[in-house]
C-alpha atoms as a PDB file:
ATOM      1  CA  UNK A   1       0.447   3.383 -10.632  1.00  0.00           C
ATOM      2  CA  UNK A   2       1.029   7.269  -9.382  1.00  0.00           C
ATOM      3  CA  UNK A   3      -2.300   8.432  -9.832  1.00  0.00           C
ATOM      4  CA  UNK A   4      -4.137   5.944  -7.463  1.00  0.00           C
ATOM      5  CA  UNK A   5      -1.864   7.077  -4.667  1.00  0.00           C
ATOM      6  CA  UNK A   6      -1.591  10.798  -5.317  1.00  0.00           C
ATOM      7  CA  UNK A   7      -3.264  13.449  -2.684  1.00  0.00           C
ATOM      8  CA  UNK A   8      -2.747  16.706  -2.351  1.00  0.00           C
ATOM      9  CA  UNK A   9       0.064  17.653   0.488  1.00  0.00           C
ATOM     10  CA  UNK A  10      -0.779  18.004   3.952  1.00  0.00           C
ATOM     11  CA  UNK A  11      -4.175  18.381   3.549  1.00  0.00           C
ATOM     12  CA  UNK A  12      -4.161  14.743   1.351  1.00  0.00           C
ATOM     13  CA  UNK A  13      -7.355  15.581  -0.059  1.00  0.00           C
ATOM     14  CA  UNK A  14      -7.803  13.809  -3.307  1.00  0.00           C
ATOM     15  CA  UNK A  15      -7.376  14.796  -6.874  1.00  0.00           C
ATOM     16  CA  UNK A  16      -8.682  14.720 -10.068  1.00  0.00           C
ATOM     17  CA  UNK A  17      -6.998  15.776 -13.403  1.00  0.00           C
ATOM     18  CA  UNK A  18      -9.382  18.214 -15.077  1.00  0.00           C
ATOM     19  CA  UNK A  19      -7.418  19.595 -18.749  1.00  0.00           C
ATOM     20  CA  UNK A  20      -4.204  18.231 -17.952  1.00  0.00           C
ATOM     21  CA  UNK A  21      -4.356  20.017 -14.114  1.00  0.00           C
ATOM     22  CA  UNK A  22      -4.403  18.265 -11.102  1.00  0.00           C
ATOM     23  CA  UNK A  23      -7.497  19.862  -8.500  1.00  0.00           C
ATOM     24  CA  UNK A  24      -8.016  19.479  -5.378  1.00  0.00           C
ATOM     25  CA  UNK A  25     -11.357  19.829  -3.131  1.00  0.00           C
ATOM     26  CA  UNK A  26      -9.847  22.335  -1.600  1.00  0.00           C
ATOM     27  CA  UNK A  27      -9.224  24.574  -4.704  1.00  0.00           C
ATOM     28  CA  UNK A  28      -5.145  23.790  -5.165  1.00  0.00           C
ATOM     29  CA  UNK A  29      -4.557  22.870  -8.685  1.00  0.00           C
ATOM     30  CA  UNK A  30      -0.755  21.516  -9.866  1.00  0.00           C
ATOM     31  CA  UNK A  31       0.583  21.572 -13.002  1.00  0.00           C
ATOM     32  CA  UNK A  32       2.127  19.081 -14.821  1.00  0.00           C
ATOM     33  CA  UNK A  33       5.287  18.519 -16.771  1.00  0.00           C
ATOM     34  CA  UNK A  34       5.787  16.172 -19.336  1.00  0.00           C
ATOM     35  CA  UNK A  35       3.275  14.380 -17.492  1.00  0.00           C
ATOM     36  CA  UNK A  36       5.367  14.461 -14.158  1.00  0.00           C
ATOM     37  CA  UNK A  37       3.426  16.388 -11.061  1.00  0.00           C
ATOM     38  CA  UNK A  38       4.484  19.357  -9.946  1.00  0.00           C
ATOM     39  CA  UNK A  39       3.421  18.888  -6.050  1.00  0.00           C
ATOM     40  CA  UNK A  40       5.534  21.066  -3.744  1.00  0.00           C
ATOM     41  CA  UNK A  41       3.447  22.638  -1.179  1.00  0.00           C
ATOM     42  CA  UNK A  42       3.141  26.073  -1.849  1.00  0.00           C
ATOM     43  CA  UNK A  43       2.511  27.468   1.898  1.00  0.00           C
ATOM     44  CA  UNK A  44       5.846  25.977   2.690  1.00  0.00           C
ATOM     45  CA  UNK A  45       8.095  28.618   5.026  1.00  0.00           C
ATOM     46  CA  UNK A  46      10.736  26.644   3.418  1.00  0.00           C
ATOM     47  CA  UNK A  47      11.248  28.830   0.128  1.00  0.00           C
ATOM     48  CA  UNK A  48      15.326  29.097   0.578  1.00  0.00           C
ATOM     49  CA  UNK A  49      15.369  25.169   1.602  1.00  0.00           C
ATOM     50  CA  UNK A  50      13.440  24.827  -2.190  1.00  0.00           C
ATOM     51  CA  UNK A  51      15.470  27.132  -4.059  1.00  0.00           C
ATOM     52  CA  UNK A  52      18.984  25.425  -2.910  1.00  0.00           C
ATOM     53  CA  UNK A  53      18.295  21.650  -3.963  1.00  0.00           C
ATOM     54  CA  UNK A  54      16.464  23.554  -7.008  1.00  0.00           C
ATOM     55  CA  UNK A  55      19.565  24.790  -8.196  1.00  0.00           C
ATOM     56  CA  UNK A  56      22.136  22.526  -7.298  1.00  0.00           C
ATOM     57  CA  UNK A  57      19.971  19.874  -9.312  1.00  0.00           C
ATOM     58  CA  UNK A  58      19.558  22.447 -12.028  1.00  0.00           C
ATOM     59  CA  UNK A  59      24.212  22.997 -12.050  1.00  0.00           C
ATOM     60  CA  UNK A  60      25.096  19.224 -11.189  1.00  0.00           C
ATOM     61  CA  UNK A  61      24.797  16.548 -12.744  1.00  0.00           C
ATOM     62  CA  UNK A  62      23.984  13.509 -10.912  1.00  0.00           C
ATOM     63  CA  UNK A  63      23.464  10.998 -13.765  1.00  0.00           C
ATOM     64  CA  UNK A  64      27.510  11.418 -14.856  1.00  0.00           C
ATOM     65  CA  UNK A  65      29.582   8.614 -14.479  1.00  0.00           C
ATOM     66  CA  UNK A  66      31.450   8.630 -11.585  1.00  0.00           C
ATOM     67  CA  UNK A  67      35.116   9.558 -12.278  1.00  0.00           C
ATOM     68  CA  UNK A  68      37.227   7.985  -9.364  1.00  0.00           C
ATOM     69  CA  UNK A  69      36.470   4.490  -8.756  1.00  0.00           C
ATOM     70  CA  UNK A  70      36.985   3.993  -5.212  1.00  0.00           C
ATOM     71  CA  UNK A  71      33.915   6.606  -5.101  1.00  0.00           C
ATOM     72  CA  UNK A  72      31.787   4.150  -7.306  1.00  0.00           C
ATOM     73  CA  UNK A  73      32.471   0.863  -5.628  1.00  0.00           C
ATOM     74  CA  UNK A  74      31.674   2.701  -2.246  1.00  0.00           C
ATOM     75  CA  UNK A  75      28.364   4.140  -3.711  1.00  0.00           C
ATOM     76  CA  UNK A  76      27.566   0.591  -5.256  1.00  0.00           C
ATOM     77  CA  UNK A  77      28.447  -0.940  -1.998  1.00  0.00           C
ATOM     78  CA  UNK A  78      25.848   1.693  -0.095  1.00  0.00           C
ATOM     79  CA  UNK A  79      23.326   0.161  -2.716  1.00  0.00           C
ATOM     80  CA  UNK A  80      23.647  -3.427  -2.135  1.00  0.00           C
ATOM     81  CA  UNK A  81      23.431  -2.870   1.761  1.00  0.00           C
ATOM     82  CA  UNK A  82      20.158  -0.793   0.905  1.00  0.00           C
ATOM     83  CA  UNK A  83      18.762  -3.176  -1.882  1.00  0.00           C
ATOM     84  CA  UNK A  84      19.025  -6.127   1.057  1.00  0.00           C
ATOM     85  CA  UNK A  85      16.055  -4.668   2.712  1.00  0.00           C
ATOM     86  CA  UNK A  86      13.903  -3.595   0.509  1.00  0.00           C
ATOM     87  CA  UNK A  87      10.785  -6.231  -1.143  1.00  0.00           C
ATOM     88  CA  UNK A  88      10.903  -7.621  -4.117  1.00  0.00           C
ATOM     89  CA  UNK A  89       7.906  -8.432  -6.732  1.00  0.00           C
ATOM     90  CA  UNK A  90       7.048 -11.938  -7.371  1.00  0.00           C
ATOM     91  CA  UNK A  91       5.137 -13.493 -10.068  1.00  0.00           C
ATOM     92  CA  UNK A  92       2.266 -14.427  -7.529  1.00  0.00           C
ATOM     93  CA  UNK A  93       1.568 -11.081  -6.009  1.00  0.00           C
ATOM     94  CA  UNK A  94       0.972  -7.506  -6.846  1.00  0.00           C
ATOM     95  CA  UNK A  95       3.944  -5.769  -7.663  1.00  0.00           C
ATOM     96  CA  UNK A  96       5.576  -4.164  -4.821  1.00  0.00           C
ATOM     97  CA  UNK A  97       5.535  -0.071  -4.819  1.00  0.00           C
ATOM     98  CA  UNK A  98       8.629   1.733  -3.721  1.00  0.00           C
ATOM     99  CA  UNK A  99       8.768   5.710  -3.157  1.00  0.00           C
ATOM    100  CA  UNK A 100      12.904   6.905  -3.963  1.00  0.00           C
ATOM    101  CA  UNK A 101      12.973   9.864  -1.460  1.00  0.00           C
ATOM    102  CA  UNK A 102      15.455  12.009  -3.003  1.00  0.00           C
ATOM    103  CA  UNK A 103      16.018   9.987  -6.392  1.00  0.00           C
ATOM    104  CA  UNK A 104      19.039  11.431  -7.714  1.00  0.00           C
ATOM    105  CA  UNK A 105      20.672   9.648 -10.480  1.00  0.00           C
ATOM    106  CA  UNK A 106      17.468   7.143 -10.141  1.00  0.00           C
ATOM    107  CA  UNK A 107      19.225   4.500  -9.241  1.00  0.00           C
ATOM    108  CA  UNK A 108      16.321   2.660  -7.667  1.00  0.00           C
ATOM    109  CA  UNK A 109      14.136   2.753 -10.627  1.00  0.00           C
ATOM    110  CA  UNK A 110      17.126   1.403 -13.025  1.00  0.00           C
ATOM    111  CA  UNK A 111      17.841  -1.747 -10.618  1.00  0.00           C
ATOM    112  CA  UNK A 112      14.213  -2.346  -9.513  1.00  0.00           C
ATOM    113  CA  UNK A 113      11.565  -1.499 -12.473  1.00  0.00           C
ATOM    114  CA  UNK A 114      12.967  -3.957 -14.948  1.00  0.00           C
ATOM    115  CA  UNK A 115      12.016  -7.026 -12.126  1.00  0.00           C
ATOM    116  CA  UNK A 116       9.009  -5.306 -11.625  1.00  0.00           C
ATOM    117  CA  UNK A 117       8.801  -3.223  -9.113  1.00  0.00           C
ATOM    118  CA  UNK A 118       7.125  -0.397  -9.085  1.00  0.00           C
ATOM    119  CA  UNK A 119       8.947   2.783  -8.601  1.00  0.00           C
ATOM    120  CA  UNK A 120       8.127   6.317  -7.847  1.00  0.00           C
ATOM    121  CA  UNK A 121      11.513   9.061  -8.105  1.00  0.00           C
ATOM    122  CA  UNK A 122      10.674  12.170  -6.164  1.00  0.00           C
ATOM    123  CA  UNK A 123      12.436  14.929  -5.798  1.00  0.00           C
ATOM    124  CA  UNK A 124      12.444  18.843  -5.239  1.00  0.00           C
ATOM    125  CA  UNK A 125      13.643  19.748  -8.437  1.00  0.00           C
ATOM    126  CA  UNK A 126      11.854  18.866 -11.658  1.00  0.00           C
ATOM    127  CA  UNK A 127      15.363  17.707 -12.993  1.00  0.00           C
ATOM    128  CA  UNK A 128      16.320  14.637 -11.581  1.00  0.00           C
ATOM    129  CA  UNK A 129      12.674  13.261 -11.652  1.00  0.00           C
ATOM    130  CA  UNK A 130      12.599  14.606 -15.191  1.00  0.00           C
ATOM    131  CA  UNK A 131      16.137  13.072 -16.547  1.00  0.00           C
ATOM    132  CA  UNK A 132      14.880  10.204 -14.490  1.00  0.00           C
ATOM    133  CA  UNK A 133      11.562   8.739 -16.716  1.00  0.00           C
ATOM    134  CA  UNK A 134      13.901   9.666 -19.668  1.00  0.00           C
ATOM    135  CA  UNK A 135      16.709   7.752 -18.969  1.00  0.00           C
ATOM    136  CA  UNK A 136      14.393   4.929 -17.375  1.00  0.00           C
ATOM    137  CA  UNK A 137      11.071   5.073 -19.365  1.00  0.00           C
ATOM    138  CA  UNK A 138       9.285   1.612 -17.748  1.00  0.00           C
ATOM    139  CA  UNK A 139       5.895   1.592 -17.510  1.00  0.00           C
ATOM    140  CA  UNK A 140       6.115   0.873 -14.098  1.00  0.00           C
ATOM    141  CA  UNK A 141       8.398   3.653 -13.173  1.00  0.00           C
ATOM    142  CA  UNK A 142       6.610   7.527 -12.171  1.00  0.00           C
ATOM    143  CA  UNK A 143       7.940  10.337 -10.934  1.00  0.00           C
ATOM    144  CA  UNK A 144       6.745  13.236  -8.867  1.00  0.00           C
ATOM    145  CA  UNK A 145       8.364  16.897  -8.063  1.00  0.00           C
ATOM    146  CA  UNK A 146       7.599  17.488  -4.403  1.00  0.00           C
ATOM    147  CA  UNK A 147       9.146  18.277  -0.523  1.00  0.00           C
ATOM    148  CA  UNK A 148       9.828  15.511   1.436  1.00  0.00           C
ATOM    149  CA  UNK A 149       8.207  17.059   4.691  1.00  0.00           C
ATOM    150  CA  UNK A 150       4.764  17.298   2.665  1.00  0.00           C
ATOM    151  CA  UNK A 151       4.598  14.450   0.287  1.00  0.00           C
ATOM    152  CA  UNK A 152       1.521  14.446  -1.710  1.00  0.00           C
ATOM    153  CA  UNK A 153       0.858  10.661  -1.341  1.00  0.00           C
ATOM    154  CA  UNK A 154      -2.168   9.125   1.235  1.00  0.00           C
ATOM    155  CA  UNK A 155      -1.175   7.127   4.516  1.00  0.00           C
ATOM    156  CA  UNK A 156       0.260   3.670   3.584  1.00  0.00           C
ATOM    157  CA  UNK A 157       0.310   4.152  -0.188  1.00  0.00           C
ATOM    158  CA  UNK A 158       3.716   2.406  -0.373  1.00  0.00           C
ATOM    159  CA  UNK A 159       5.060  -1.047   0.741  1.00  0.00           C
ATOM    160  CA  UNK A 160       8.536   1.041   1.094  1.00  0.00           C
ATOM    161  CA  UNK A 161      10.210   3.929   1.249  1.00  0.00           C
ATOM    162  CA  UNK A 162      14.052   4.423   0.102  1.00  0.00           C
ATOM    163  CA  UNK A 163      16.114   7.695   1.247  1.00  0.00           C
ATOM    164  CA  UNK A 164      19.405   7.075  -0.222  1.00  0.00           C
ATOM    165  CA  UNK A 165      21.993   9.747   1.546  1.00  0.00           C
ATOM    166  CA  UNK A 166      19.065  12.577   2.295  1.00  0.00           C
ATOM    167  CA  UNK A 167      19.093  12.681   6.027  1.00  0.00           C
ATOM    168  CA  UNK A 168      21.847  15.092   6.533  1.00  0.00           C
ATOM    169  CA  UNK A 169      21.085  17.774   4.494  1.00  0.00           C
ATOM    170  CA  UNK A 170      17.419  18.069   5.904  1.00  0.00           C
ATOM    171  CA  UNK A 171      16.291  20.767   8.238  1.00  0.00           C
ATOM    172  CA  UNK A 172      14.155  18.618  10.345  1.00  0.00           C
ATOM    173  CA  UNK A 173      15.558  14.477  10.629  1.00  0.00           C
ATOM    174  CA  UNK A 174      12.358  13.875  12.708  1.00  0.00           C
ATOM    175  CA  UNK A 175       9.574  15.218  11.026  1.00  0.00           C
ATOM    176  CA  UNK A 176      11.491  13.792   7.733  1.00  0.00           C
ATOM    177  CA  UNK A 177      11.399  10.159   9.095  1.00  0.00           C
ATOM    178  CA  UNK A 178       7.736  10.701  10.467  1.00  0.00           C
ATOM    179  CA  UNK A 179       6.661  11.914   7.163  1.00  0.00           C
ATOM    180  CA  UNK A 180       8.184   9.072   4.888  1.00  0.00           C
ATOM    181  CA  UNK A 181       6.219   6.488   7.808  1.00  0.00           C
ATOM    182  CA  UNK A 182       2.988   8.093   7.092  1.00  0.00           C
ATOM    183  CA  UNK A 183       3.282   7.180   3.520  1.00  0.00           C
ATOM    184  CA  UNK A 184       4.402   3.415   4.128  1.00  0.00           C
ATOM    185  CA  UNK A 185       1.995   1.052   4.819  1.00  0.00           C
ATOM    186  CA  UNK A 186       1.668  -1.499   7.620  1.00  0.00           C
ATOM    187  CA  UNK A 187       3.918  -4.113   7.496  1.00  0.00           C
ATOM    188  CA  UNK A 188       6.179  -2.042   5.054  1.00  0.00           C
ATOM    189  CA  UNK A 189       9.488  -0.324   5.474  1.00  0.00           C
ATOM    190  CA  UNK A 190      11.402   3.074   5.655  1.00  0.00           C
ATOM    191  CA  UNK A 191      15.179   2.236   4.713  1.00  0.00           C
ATOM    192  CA  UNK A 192      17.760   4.627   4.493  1.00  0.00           C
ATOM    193  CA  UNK A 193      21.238   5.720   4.437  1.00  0.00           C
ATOM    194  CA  UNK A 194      23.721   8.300   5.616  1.00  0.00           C
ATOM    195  CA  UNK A 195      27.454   8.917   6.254  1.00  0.00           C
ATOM    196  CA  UNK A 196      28.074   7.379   9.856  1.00  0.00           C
ATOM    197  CA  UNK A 197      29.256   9.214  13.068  1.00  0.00           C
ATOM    198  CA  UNK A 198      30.643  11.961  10.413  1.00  0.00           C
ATOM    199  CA  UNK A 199      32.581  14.865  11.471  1.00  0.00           C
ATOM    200  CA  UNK A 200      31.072  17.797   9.735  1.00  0.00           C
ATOM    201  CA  UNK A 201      33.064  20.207   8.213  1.00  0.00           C
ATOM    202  CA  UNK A 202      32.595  23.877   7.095  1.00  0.00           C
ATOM    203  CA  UNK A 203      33.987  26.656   4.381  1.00  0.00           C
ATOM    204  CA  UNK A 204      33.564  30.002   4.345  1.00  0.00           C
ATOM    205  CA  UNK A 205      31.152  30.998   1.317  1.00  0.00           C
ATOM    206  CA  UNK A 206      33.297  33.664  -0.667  1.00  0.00           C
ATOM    207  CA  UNK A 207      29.235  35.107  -1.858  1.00  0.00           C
ATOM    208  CA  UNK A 208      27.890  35.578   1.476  1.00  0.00           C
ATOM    209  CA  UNK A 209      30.830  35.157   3.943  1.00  0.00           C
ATOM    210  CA  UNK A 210      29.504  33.043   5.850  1.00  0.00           C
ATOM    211  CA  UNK A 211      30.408  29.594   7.542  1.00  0.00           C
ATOM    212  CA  UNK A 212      28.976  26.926   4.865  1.00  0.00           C
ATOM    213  CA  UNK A 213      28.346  23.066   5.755  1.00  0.00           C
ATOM    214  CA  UNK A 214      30.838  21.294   3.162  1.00  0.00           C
ATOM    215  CA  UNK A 215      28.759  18.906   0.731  1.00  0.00           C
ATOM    216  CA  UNK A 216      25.289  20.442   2.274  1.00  0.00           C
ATOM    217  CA  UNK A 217      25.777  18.082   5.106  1.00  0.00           C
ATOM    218  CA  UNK A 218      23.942  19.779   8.754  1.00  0.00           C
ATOM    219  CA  UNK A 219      23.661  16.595  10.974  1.00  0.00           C
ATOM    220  CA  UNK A 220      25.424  13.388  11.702  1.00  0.00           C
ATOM    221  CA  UNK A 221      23.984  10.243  12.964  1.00  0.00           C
ATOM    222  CA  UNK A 222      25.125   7.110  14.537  1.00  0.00           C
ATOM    223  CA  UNK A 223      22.772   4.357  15.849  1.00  0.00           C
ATOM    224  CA  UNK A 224      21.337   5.831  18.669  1.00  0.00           C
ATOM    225  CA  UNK A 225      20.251   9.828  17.233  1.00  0.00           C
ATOM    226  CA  UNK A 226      18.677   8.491  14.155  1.00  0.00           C
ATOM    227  CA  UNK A 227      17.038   5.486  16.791  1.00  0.00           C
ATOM    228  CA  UNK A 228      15.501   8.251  18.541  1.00  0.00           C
ATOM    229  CA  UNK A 229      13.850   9.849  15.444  1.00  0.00           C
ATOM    230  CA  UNK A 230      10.497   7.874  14.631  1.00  0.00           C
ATOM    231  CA  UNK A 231       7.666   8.423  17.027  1.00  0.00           C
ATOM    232  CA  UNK A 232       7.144   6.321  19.653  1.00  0.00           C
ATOM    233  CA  UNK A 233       5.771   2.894  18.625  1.00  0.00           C
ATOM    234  CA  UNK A 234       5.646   3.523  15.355  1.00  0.00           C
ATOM    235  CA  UNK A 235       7.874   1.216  13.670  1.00  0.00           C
ATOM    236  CA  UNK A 236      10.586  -1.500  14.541  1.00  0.00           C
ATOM    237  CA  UNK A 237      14.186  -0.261  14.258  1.00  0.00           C
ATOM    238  CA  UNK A 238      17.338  -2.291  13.024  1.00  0.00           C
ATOM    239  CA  UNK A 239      20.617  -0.885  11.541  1.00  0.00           C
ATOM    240  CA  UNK A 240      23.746  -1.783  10.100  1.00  0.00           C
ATOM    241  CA  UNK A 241      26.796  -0.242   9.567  1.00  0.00           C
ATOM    242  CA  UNK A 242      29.462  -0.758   7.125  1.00  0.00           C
ATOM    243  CA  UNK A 243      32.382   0.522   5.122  1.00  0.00           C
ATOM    244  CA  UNK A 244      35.799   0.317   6.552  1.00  0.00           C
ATOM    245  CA  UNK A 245      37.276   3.741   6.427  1.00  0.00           C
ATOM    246  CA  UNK A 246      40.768   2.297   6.279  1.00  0.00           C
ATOM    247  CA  UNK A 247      40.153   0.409   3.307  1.00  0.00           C
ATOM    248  CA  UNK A 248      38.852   3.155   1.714  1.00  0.00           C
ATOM    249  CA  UNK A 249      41.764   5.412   2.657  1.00  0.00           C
ATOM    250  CA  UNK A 250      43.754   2.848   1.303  1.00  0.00           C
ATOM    251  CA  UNK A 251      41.911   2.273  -2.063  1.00  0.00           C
ATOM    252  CA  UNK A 252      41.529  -1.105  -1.319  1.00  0.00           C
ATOM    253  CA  UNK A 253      38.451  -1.457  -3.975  1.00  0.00           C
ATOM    254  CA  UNK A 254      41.069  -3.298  -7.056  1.00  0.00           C
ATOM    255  CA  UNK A 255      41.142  -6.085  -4.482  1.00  0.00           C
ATOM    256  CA  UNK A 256      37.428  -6.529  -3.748  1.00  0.00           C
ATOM    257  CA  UNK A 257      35.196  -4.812  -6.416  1.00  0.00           C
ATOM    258  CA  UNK A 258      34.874  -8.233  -7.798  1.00  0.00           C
ATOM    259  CA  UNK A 259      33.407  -9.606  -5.138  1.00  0.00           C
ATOM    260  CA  UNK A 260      29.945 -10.363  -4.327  1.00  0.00           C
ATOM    261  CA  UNK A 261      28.150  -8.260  -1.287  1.00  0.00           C
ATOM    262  CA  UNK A 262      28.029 -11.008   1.003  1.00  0.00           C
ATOM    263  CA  UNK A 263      31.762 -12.228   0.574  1.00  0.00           C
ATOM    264  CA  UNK A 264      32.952  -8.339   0.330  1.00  0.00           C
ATOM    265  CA  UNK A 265      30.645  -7.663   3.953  1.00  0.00           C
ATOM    266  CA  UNK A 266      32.958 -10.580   5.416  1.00  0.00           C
ATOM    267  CA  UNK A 267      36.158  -8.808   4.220  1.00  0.00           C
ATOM    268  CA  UNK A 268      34.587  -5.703   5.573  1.00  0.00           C
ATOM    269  CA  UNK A 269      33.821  -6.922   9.061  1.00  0.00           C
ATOM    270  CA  UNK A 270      37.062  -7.953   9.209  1.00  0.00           C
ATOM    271  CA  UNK A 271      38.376  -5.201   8.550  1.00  0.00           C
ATOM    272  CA  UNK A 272      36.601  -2.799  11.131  1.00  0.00           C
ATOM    273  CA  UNK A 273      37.472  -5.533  13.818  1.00  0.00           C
ATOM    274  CA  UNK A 274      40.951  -5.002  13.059  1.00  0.00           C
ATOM    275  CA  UNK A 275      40.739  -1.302  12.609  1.00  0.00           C
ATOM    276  CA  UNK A 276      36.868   0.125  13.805  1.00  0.00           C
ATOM    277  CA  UNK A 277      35.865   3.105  11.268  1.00  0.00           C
ATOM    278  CA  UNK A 278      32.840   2.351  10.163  1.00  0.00           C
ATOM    279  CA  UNK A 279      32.256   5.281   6.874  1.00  0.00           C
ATOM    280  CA  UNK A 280      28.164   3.818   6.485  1.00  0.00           C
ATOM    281  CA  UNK A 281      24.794   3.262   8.493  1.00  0.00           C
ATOM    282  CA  UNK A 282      21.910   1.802   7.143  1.00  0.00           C
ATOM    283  CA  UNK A 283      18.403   1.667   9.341  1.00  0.00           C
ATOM    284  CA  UNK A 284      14.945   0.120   8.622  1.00  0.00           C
ATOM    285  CA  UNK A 285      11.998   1.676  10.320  1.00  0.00           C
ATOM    286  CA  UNK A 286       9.355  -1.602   9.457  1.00  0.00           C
ATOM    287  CA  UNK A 287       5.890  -0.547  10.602  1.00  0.00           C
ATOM    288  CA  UNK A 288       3.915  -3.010  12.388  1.00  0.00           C
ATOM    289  CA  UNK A 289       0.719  -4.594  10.388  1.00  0.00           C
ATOM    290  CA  UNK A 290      -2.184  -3.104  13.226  1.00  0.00           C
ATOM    291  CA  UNK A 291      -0.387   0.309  13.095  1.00  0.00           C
ATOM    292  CA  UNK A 292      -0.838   2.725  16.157  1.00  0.00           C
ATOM    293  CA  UNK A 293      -2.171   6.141  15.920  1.00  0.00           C
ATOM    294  CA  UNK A 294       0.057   9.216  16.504  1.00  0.00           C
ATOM    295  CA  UNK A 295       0.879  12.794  15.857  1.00  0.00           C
ATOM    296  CA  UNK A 296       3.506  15.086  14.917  1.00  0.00           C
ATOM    297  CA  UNK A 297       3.246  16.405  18.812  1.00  0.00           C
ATOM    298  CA  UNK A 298       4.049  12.964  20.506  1.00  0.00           C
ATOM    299  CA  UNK A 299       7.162  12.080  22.541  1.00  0.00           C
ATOM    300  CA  UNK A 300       9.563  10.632  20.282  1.00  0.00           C
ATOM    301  CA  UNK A 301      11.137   7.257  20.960  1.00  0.00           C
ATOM    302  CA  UNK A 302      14.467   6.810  22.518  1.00  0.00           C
ATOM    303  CA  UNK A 303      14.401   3.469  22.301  1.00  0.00           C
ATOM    304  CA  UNK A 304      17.695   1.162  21.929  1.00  0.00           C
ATOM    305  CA  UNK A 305      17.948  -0.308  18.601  1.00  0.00           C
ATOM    306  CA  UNK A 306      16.791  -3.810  18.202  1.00  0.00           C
ATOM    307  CA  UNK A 307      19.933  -5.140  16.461  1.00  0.00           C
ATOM    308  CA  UNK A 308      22.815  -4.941  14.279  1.00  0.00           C
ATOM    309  CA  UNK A 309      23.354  -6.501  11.285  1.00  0.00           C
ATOM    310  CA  UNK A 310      26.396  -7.507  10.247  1.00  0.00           C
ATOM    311  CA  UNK A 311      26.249  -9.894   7.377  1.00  0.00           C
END
């Protein structure tokens, strides 16, 4: 399933695996470990940008259990809203292929692999990908080690691509959302969340003394910014937002944890009509099927957003 799609990073040249190496034409090789590729792009300027996620992979752990469960039903709630968008595999077709941008606890491979989908967890650090295939060992679930702005994947090699809560913390939101297109093929999808209209907050870093973004968060995004991101006719954009703040403030989640997505939504909408903090956005970039040329150069699109879904 990886293999076939596999190239090597910005230069997507393709590979072969010569005595457990992966070569390129160009003369790259990557290593692999425990059979997971190691593909971060080694000309990246981005060394600090590497060595942060690197280690805060390598101190947390994101496969623990959540302890407070208002912080779980909110997370599971951010996962239903996602799951809406993305295709499913049916027994008449090929199964669908799904790239998890930022995989964390895997949570896309645990829901989706066992209906068959296939499902590809990448990250920068070889420990999430690695605990990932451990904890989920499907035959239809891979993993890859690489950067997000370089994925090592040819054009269109996925029906869709899933960035769970990555946005903010990346350097560059446009080249990030033009680089997970690339890899989507026409007619598929780029789907992906983030904390909505967020205030960002800072600490000073008692090592370096220095003003520090709380929870790695640089950027926040409402409809219209992360509108504005893809390049210009490159994809059809729809969002939804979600999440009543009050409830949450309120640990209203006893009440409606039991309830199904569609029901809780209702509850929700009512909710923000009655008091309007919305705490979630989730946006689908779907690429059309005769998909346009462009480069990293043109104008980006400050379109306004198609619609917004509600239910």
């Amino acid at each position: 399933m990886l293999r076939t799609r596999l190239a090597e990073p910005r230069t997507l040249a393709p590979l072969r695996e010569i005595n457990g190496v992966l070569r390129s034409e160009t003369g790259a090789e990557y290593r692999l470990a425990d059979g997971i590729p190691i593909m971060l792009d080694t000309t990246s300027a981005a060394a600090d940008y590497h060595t942060h996620y690197e280690t805060d992979a390598a101190e947390f752990d994101y496969f623990e259990e959540r302890d407070d469960p208002a912080t779980a039903h909110d997370e599971r709630r951010v996962y239903e809203a996602l799951l809406r968008h993305i295709p499913r595999s049916g027994s008449d077709k090929k199964p669908v292929a799904v790239l998890d941008v930022g995989c964390g606890r895997a949570w896309v491979a645990r829901t989706l692999c066992p209906a068959g989908t296939d499902v590809c967890s990448l990250d920068i650090s070889l420990h999430n990908p690695q605990k990932a295939v451990e904890r989920y060992p499907y035959p239809n679930h891979a993993a890859v080690v690489a950067d997000a702005f370089a994925l090592p994947f040819a054009s269109g090699a996925f029906d869709a691509v899933v960035a769970s809560e990555v946005i903010e913390h990346v350097p560059d939101p446009a080249a990030f959302v033009g680089e997970l297109l690339r890899v989507v093929a026409p007619g598929g999808s780029v789907i992906l969340s983030t904390p909505y209209k967020e205030k960002l907050r800072y600490v000073l870093c008692m090592h370096c003394n220095q003003r520090t973004p709380l929870h790695a968060h640089i950027h926040s995004f409402d409809e219209r910014t992360l509108g504005g991101l893809a390049p210009a006719g490159a994809a059809a954009y729809s969002f939804e937002t979600f999440g009543n703040k009050a409830m949450l403030f309120l640990r209203f989640h006893p009440l409606v944890s039991w309830m199904p997505h569609g029901l809780w939504r209702i509850v929700d909408s009512l909710a923000n009509a009655v008091v309007n903090k919305r705490a979630h956005i989730v946006v689908v970039w779907r690429k059309p099927l005769e998909q346009p040329l462009y480069h990293d150069s043109q104008k980006q699109s400050h379109n306004e957003p198609q619609r917004e879904e509600n239910t």
